[in-house]
Protein backbone atom coordinates (compact mmCIF):
# COMPACT_ATOMS: atom_id res chain seq x y z
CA UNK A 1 55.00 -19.13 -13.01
CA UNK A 2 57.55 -18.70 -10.50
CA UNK A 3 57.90 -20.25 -7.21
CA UNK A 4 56.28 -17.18 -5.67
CA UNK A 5 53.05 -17.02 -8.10
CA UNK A 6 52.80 -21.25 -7.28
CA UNK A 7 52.63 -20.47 -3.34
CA UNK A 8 49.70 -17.82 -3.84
CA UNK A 9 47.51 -19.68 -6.30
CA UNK A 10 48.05 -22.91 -3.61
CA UNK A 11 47.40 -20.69 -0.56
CA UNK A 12 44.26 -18.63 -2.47
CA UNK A 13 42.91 -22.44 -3.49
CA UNK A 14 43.10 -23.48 0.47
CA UNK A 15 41.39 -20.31 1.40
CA UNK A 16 38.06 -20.92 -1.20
CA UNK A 17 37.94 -24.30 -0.73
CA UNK A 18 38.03 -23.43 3.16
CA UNK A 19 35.23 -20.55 3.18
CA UNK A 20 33.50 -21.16 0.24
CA UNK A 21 30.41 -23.76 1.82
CA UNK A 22 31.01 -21.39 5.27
CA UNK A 23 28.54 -18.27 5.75
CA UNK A 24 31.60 -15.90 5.59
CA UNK A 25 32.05 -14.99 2.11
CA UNK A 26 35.12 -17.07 0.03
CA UNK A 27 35.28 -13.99 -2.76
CA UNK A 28 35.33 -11.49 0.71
CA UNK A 29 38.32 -13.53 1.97
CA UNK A 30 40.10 -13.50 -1.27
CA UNK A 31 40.05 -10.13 -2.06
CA UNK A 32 41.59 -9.75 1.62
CA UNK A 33 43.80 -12.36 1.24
CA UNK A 34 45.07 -10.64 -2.52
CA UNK A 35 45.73 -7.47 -0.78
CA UNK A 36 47.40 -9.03 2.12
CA UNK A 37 49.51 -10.95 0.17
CA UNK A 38 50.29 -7.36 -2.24
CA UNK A 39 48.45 -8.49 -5.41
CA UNK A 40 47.78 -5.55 -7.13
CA UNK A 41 45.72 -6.73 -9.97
CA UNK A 42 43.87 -9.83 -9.25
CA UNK A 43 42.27 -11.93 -11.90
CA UNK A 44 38.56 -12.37 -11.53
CA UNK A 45 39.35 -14.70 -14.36
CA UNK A 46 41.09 -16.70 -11.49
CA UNK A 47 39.16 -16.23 -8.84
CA UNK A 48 35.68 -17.17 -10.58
CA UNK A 49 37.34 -20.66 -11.97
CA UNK A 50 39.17 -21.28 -8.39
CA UNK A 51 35.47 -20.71 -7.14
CA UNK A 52 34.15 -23.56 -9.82
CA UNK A 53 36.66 -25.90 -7.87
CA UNK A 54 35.24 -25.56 -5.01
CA UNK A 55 31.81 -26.11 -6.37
CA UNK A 56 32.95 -29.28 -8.60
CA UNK A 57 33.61 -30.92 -5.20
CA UNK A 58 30.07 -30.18 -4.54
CA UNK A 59 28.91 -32.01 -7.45
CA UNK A 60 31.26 -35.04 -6.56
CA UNK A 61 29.68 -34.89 -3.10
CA UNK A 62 26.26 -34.45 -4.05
CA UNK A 63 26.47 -36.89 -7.33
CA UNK A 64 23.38 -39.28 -6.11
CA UNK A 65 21.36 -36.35 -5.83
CA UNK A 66 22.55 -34.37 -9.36
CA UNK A 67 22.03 -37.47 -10.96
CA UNK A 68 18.38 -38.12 -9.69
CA UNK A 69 17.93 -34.28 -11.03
CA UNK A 70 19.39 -35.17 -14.25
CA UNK A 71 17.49 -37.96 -14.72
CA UNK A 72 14.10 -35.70 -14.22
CA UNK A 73 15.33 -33.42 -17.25
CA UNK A 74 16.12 -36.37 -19.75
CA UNK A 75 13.62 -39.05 -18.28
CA UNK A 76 9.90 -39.25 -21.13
CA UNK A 77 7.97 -37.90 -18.43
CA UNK A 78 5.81 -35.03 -18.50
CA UNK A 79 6.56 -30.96 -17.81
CA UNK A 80 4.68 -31.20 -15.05
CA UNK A 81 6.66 -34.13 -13.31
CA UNK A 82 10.24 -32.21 -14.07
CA UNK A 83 9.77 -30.30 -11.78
CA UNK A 84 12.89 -30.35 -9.60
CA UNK A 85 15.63 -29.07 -12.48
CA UNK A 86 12.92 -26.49 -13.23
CA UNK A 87 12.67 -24.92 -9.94
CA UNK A 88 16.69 -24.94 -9.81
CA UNK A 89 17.06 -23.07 -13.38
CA UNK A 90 14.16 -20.38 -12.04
CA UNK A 91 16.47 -20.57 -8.40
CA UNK A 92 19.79 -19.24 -11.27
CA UNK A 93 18.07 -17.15 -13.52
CA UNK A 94 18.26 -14.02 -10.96
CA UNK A 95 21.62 -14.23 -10.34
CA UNK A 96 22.46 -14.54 -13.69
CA UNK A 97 20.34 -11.63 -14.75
CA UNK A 98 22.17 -9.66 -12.20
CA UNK A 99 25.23 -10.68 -13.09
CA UNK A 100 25.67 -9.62 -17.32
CA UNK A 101 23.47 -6.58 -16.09
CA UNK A 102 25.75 -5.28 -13.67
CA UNK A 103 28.93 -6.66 -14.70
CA UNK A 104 31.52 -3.96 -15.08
CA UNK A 105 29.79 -2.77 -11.36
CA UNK A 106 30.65 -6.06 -9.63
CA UNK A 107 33.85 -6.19 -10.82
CA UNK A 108 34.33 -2.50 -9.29
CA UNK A 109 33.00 -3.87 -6.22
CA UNK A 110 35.87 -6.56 -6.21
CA UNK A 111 38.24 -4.21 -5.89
CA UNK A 112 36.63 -2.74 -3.11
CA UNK A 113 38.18 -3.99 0.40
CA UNK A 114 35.69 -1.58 2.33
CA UNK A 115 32.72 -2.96 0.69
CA UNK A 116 33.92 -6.34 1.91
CA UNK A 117 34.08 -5.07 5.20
CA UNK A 118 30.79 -3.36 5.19
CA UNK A 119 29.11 -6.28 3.86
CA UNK A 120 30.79 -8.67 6.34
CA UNK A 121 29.56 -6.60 8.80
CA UNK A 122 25.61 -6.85 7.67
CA UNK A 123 25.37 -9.99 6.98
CA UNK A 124 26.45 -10.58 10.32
CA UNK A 125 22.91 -8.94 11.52
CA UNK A 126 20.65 -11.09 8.67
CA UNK A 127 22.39 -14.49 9.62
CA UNK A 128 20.89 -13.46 13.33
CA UNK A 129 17.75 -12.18 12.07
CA UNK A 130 17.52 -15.95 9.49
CA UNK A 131 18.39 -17.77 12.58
CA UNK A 132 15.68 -16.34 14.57
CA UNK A 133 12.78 -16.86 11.71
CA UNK A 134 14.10 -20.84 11.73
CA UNK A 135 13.55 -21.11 15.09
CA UNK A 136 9.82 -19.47 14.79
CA UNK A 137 9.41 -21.92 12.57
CA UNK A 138 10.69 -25.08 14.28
CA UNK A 139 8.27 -23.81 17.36
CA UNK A 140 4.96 -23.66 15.23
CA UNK A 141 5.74 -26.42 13.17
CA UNK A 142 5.36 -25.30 9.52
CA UNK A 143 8.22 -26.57 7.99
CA UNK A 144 8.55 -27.36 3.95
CA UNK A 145 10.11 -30.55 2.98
CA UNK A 146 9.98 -29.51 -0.82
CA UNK A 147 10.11 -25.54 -2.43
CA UNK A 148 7.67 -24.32 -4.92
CA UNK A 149 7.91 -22.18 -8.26
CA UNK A 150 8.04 -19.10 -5.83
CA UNK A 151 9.96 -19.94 -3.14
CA UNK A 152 12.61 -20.88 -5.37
CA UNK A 153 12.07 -17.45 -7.11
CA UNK A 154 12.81 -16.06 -3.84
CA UNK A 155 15.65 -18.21 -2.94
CA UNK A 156 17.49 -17.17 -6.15
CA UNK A 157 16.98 -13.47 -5.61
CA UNK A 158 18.33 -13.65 -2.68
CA UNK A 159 21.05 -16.01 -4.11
CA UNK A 160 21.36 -12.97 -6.64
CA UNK A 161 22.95 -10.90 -3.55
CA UNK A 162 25.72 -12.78 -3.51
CA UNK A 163 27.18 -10.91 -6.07
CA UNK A 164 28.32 -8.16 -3.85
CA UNK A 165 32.07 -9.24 -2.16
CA UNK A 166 31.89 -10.24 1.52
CA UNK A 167 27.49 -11.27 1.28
CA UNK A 168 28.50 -15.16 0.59
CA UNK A 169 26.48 -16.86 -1.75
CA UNK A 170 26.12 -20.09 0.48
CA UNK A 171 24.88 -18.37 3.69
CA UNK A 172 22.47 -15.37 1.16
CA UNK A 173 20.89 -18.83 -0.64
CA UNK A 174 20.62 -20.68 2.87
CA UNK A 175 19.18 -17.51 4.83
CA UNK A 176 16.77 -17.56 1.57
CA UNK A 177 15.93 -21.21 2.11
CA UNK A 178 14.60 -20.66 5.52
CA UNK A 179 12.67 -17.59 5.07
CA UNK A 180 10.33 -19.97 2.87
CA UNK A 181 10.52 -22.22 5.96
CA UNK A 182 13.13 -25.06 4.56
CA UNK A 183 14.66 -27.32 6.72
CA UNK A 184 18.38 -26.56 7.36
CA UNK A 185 19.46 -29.91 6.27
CA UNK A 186 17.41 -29.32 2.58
CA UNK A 187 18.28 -25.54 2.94
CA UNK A 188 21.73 -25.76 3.26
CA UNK A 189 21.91 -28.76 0.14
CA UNK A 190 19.68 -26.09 -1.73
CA UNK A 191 21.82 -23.57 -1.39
CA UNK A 192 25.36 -25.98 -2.47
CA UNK A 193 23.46 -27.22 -5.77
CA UNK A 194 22.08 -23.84 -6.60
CA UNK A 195 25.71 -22.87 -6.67
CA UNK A 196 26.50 -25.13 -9.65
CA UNK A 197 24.84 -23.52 -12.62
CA UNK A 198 25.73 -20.05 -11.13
CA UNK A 199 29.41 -20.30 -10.67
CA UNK A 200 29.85 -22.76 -14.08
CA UNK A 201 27.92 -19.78 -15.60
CA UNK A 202 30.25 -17.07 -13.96
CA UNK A 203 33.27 -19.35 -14.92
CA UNK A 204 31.42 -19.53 -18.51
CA UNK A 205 31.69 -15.49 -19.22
CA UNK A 206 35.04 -14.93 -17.77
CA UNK A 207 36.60 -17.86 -19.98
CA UNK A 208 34.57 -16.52 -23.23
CA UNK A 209 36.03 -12.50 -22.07
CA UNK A 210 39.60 -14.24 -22.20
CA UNK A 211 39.10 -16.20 -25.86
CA UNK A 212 37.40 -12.50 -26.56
CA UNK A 213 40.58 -11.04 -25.39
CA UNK A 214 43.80 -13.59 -25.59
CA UNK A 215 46.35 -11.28 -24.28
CA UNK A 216 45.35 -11.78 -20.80
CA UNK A 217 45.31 -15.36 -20.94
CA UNK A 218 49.05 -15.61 -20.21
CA UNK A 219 50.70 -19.28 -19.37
CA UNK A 220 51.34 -17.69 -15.98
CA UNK A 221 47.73 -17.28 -15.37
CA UNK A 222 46.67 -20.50 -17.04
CA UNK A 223 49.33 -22.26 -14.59
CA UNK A 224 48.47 -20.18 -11.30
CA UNK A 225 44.78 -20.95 -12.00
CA UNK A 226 44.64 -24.82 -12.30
CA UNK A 227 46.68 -24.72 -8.89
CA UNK A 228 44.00 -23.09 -7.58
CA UNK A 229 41.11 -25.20 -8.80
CA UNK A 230 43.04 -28.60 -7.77
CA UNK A 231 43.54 -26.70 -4.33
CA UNK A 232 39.93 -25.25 -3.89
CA UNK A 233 38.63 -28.72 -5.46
CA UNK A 234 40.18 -30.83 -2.64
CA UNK A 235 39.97 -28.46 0.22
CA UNK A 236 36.50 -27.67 -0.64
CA UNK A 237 35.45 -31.72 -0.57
CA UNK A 238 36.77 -32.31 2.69
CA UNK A 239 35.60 -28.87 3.92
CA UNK A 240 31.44 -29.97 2.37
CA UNK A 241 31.90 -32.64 5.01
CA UNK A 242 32.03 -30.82 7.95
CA UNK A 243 29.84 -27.68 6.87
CA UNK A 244 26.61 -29.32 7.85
CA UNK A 245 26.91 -30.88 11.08
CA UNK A 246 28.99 -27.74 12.73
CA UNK A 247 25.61 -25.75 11.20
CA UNK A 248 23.15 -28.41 12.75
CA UNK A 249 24.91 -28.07 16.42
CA UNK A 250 25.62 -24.39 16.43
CA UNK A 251 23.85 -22.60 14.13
CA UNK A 252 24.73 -19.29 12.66
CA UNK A 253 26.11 -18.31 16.10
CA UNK A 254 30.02 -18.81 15.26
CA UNK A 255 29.96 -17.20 12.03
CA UNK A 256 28.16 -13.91 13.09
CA UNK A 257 31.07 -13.28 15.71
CA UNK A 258 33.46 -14.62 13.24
CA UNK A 259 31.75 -12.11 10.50
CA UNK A 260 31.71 -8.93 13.56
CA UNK A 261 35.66 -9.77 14.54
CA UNK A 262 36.80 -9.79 10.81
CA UNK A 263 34.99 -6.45 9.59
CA UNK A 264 36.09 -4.92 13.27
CA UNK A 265 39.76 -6.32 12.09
CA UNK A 266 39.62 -4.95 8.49
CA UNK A 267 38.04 -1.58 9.84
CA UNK A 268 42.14 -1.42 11.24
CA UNK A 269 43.77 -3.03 8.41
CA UNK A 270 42.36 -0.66 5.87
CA UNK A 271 40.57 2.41 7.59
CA UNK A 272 38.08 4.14 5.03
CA UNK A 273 39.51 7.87 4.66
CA UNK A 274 36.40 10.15 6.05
């Protein structure tokens, strides 16, 4: 790895750790940031275990609250009383269906800097629309504290969205959250936790394509990657800190003109040929 490769797997870290818990899409802004920075051939390899840095920090953040779900899954107690872990495996399993399903498609899609922008773009409009279903609800009163079996079915399809470049899977689980009428404080912890299992699963299949397949797993990549993950890791745990309380004050708001000004940006940077 030289000096070069070190500075891009650093600066690629910062910028996952950075967007990752935001409602802008951390895989959107690394494909841009890869073809800013002239990477011809990024690694999803890298980018999905960069990703699982940012969501260990999570589980250091959250660790009272993984534990207390742990404990449900191991604790004597009956099926009916587990129900917590449960609901977050039936919150995955979309996702996860979607993802070996459609595989070789998403990875197309990564390569795609227009369907970043496109996507960047729309989700600008649903964060509005989510925004604006919250607020019906704060007004009639009808808030959950808690999600059922179906509302967490829900909540994972729409986590399952996520898999498409520029969506973000934070802000697609959180919007999900509130359409079953979810706090914002318990959607938006929903939505961080349900990203566990998912990325550690997505980390899971690109690590078992590389054993598969050992001529990609180069020292190189081995070395660019754990800068990465110890840059997304730390950025990420300082970044969890701030997330919810800038959400709380200002809602959605920033993020959908942060969302319109970076697809109208891209729409320059790389113009789709008509």
């Amino acid at each position: 790895m030289d000096i070069w490769q070190f500075w891009n797997s650093l600066l690629l870290g910062v910028i996952e750790g950075i967007t990752e818990f935001f409602p802008v899409s951390s895989t959107g802004h690394l494909i841009i940031a890869e073809k800013l920075l002239g990477i011809t051939e990024p690694s999803l390899f890298f980018n999905v275990v960069i990703q699982l840095g940012a969501i260990l920090a999570v589980v250091v953040f959250f660790w009272k609250r993984i534990v207390q779900i742990l404990q449900s899954f191991v604790s004597p107690t009956p099926l009916s009383q587990k129900k917590t872990w449960i609901m977050f495996v039936v919150g995955t399993i979309p996702v996860l269906i979607i993802g070996a399903l459609f595989h070789s498609t998403i990875e197309r899609l990564q390569a795609s800097v227009h369907v970043v922008t496109l996507a960047t773009f729309l989700i600008a409009f649903i964060l509005v629309w989510a925004e604006k279903t919250y607020r019906r609800t704060l007004i009639h009163g009808v808030q959950k504290t808690t999600l059922k079996f179906w509302d967490y079915v829900v909540v994972g399809i729409f986590q399952a969205i996520s898999v498409i470049p520029g969506v973000s899977r934070s802000g697609i689980t959180i919007v999900g959250a509130l359409t079953r009428k979810l706090s914002f404080d318990d959607a938006v912890e929903t939505a961080f936790i349900l990203g566990i299992p998912a990325m550690g699963a997505a980390a899971a299949f690109e690590s078992l394509k590389l054993i598969k397949e050992p001529a990609g797993l180069t020292t190189a990549l081995v070395m660019q990657t754990a800068v990465g993950f110890i840059a997304a890791f730390i950025t990420a745990f300082f970044t969890i800190s701030a997330t919810l309380p800038l959400l709380k004050r200002y809602g959605f708001k920033p993020f959908v003109i942060y969302r319109i000004a970076l697809a109208t940006l891209l729409l320059f940077l790389f113009p789709l040929a008509l």
